[in-house]
C-alpha atoms as a PDB file:
ATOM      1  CA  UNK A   1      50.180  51.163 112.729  1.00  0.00           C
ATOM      2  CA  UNK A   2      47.205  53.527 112.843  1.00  0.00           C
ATOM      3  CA  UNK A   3      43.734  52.945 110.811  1.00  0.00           C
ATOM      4  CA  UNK A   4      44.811  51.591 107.864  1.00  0.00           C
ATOM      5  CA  UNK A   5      43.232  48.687 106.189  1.00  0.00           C
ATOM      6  CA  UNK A   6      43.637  45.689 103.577  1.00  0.00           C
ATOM      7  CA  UNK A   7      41.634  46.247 100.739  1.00  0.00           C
ATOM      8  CA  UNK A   8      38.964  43.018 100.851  1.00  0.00           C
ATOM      9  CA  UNK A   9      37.967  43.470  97.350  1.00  0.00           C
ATOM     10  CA  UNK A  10      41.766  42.628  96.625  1.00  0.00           C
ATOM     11  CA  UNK A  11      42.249  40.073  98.848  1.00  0.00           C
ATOM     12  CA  UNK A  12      39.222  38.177  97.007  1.00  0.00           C
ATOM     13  CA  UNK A  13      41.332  38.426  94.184  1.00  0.00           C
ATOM     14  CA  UNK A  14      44.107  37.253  95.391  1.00  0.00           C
ATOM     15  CA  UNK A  15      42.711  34.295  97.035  1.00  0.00           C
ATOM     16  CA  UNK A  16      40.168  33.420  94.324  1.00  0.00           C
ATOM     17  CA  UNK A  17      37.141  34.224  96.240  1.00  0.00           C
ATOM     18  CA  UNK A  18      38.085  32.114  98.754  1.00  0.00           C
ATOM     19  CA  UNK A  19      35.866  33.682 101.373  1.00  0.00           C
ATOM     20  CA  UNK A  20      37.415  31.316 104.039  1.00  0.00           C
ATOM     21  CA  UNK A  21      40.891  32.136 103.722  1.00  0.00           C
ATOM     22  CA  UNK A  22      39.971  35.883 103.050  1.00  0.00           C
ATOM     23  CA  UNK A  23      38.030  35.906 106.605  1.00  0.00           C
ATOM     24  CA  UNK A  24      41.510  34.388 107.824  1.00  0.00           C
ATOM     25  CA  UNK A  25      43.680  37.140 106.696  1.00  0.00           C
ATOM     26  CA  UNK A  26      41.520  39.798 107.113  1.00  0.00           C
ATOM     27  CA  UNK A  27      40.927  38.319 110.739  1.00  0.00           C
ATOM     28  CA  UNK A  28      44.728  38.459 111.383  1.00  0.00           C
ATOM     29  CA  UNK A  29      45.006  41.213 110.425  1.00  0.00           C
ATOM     30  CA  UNK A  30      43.153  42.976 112.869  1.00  0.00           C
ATOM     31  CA  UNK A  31      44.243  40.950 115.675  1.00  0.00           C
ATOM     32  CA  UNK A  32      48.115  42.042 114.825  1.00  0.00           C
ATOM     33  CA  UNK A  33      46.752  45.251 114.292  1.00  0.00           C
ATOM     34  CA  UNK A  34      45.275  45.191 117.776  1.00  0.00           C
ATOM     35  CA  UNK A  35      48.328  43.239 119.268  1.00  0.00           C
ATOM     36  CA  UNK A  36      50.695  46.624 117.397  1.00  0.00           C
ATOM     37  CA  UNK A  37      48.431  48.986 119.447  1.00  0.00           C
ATOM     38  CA  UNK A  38      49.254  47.149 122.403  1.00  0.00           C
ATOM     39  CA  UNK A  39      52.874  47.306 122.180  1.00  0.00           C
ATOM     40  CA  UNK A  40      53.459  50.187 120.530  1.00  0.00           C
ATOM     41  CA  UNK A  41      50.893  52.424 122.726  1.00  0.00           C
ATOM     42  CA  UNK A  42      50.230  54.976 120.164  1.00  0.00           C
ATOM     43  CA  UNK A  43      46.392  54.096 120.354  1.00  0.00           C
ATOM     44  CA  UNK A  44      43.597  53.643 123.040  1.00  0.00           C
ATOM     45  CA  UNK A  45      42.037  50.819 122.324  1.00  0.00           C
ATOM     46  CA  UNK A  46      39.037  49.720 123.878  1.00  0.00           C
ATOM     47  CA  UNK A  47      38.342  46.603 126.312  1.00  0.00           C
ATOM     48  CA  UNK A  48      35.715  45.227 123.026  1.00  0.00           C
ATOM     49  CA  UNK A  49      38.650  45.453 121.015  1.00  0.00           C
ATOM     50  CA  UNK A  50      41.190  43.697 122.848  1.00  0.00           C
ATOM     51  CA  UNK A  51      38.239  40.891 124.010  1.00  0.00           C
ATOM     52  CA  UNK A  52      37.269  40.622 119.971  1.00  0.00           C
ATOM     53  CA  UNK A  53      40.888  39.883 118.997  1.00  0.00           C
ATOM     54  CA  UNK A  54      41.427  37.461 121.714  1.00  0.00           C
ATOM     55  CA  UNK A  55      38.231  35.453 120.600  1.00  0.00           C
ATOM     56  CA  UNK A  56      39.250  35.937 117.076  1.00  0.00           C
ATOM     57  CA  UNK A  57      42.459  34.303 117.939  1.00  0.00           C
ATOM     58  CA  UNK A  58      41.525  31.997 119.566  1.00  0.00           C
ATOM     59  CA  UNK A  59      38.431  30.691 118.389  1.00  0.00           C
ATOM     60  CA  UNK A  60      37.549  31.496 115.194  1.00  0.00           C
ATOM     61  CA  UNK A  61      40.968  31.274 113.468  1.00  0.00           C
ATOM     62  CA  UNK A  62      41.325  27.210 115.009  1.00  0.00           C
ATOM     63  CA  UNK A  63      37.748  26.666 113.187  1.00  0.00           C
ATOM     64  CA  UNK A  64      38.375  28.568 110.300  1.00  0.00           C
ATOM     65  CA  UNK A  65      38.035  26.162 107.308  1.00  0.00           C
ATOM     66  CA  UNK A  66      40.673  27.195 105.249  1.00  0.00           C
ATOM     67  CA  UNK A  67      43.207  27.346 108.053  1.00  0.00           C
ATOM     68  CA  UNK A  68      42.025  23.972 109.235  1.00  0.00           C
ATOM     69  CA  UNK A  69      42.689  22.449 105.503  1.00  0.00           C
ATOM     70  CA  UNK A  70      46.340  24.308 105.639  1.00  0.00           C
ATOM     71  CA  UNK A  71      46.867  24.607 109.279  1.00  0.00           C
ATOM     72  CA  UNK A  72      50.237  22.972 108.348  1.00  0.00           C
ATOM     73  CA  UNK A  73      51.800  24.902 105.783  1.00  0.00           C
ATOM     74  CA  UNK A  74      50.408  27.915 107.681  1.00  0.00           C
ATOM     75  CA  UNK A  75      51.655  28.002 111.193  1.00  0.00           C
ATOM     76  CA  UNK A  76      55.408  28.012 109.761  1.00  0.00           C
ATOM     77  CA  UNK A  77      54.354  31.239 108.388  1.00  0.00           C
ATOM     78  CA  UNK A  78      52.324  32.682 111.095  1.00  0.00           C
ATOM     79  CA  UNK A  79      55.396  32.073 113.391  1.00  0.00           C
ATOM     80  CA  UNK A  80      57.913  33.901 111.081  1.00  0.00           C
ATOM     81  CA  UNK A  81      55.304  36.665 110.762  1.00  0.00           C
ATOM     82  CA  UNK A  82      55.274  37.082 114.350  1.00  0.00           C
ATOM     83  CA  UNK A  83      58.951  36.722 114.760  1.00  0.00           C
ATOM     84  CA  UNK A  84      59.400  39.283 112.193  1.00  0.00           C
ATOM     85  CA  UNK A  85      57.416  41.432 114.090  1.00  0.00           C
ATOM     86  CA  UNK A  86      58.569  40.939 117.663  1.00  0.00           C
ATOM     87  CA  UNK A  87      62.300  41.695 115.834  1.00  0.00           C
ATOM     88  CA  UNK A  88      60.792  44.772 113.998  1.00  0.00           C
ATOM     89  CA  UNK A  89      59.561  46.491 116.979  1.00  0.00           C
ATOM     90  CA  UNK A  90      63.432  45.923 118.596  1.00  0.00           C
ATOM     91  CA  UNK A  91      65.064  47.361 115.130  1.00  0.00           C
ATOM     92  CA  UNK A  92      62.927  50.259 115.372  1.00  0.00           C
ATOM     93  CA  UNK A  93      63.630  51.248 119.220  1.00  0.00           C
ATOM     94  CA  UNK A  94      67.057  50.593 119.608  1.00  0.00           C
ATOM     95  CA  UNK A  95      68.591  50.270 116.297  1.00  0.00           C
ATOM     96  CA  UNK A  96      67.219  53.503 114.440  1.00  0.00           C
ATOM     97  CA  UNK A  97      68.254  54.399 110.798  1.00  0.00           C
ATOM     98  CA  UNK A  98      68.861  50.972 109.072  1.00  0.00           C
ATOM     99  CA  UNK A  99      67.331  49.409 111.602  1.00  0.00           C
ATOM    100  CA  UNK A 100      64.143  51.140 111.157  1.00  0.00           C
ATOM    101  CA  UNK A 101      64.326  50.625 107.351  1.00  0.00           C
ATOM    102  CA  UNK A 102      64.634  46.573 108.253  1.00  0.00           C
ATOM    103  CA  UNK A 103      61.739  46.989 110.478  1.00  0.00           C
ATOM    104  CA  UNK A 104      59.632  48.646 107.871  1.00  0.00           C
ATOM    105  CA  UNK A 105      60.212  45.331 105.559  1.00  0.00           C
ATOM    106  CA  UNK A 106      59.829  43.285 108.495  1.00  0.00           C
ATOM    107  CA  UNK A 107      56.237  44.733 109.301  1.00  0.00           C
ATOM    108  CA  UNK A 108      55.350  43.384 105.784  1.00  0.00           C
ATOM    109  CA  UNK A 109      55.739  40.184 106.105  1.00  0.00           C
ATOM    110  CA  UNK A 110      51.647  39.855 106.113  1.00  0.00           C
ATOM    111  CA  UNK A 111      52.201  40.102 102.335  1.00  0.00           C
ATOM    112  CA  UNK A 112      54.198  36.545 102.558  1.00  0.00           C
ATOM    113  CA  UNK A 113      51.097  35.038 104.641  1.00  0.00           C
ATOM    114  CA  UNK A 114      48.798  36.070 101.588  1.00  0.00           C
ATOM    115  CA  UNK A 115      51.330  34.676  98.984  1.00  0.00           C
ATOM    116  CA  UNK A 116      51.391  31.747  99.959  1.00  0.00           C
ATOM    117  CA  UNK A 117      47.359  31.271 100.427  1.00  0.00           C
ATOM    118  CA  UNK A 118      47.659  32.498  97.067  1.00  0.00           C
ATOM    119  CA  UNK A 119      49.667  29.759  96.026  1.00  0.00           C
ATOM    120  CA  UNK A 120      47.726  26.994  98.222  1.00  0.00           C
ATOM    121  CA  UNK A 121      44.173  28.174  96.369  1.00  0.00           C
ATOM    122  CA  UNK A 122      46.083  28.454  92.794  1.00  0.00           C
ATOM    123  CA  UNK A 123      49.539  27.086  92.434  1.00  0.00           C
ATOM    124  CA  UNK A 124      52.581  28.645  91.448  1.00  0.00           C
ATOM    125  CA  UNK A 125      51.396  30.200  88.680  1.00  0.00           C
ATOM    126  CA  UNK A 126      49.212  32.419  90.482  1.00  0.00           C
ATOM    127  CA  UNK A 127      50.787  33.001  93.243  1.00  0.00           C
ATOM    128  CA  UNK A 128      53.523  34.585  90.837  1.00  0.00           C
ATOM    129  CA  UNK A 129      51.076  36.650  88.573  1.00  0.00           C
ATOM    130  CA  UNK A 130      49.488  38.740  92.223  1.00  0.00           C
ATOM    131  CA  UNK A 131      52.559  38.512  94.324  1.00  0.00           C
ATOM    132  CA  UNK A 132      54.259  41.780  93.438  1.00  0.00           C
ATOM    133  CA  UNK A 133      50.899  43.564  93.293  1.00  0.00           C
ATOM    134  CA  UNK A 134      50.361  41.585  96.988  1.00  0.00           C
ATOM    135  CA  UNK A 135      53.552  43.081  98.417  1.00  0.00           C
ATOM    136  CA  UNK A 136      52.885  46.106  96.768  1.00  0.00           C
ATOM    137  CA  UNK A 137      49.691  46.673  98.388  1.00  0.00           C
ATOM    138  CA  UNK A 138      50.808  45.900 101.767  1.00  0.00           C
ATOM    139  CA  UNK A 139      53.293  48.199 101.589  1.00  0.00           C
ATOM    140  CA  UNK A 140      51.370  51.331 100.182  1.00  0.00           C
ATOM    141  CA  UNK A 141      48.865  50.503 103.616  1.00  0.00           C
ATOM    142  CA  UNK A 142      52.059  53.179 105.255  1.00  0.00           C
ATOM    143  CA  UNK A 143      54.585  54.964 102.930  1.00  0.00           C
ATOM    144  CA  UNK A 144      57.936  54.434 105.067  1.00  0.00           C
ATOM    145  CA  UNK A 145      58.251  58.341 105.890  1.00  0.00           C
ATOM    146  CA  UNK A 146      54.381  57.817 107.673  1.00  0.00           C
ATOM    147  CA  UNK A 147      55.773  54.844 109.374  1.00  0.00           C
ATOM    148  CA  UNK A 148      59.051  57.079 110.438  1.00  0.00           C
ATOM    149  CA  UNK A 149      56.354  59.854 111.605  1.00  0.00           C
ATOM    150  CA  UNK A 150      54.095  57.542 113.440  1.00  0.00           C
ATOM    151  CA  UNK A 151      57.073  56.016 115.139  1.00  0.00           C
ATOM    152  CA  UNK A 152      58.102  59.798 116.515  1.00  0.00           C
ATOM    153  CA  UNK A 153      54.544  59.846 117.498  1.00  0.00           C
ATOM    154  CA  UNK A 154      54.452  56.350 119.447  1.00  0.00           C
ATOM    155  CA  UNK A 155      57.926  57.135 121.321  1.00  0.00           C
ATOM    156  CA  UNK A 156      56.047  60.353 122.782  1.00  0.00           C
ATOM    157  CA  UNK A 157      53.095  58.672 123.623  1.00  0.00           C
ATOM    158  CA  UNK A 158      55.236  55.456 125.447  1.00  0.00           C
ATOM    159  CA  UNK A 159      57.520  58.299 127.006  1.00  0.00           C
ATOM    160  CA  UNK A 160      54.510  60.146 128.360  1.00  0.00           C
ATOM    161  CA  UNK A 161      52.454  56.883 129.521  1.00  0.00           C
ATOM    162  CA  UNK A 162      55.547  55.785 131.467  1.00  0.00           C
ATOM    163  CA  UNK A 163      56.094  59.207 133.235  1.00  0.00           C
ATOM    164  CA  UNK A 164      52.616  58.964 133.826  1.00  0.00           C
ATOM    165  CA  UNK A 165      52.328  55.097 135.541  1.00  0.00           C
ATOM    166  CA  UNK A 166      55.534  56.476 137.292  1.00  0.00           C
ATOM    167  CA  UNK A 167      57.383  53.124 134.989  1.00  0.00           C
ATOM    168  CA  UNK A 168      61.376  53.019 134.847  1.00  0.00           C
END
């Protein structure tokens, strides 16, 4: 996934100025971005970042105020976000072609999180006016031919760690 960011000034937007529920996705965001890195092994990431994540995870996101007022219309979607995910990184190593294209959407599926924070701040309404410009800024974070290239990149790096730790 590399170094790319959510823009904060638009997720204010988006969620109203909710600062809580900003600090929520903005949190979760780095902790799947940390989780990617992980997996995917196209990034050293240090021990601080891995021990920040965990503590994000688990616990400032259970005493984060806005997830504690939504806790139940959000873990649905945190589950399906992770699910999506989980499935995206199988679509993209075994599947290739379509199956990278489905990943691609699948990776996205932060943009669904933010939707519908949208819509628990605002209502329909205005969940509907920013939730094109929502998907379309998660999507511009990585065109799909950098996500294609940074794939190459991370199959390298996962084929050269293995050889390395002497894996099967």
């Amino acid at each position: 996934m590399g170094e790319q960011s959510i823009d904060v000034v638009d997720l204010e937007r988006f969620l109203q100025g909710d600062l809580d529920a900003v600090r929520m996705v903005a949190d979760l965001y780095h902790v799947l971005h940390c989780w990617d890195d992980l997996i995917d092994r196209d990034r050293v990431i240090s021990d601080e970042q891995i021990n920040t994540a965990f503590w994000t995870v688990l616990c400032e996101l259970p005493t984060n105020p806005f997830y504690l007022r939504h806790q139940q219309q959000l873990t649905p979607i945190l589950r399906n976000i992770l699910i999506d995910w989980i499935d995206s990184t199988t679509l993209e190593r075994k599947f290739g072609g379509n199956g990278r294209a489905y990943a691609y959407g699948l990776r996205a599926s932060l943009a669904t999180l933010i939707s519908q924070c949208g819509w628990l701040i605002g209502g329909y309404g205005w969940m509907r006016e920013v939730s094109m410009e929502i998907r379309r800024g998660v999507m511009s974070v990585e065109s799909f031919g950098e996500y294609e290239q940074a794939l190459e990149r991370e199959k390298i790096m996962r084929e050269n760690r293995t050889e390395e730790r002497g894996d099967a």
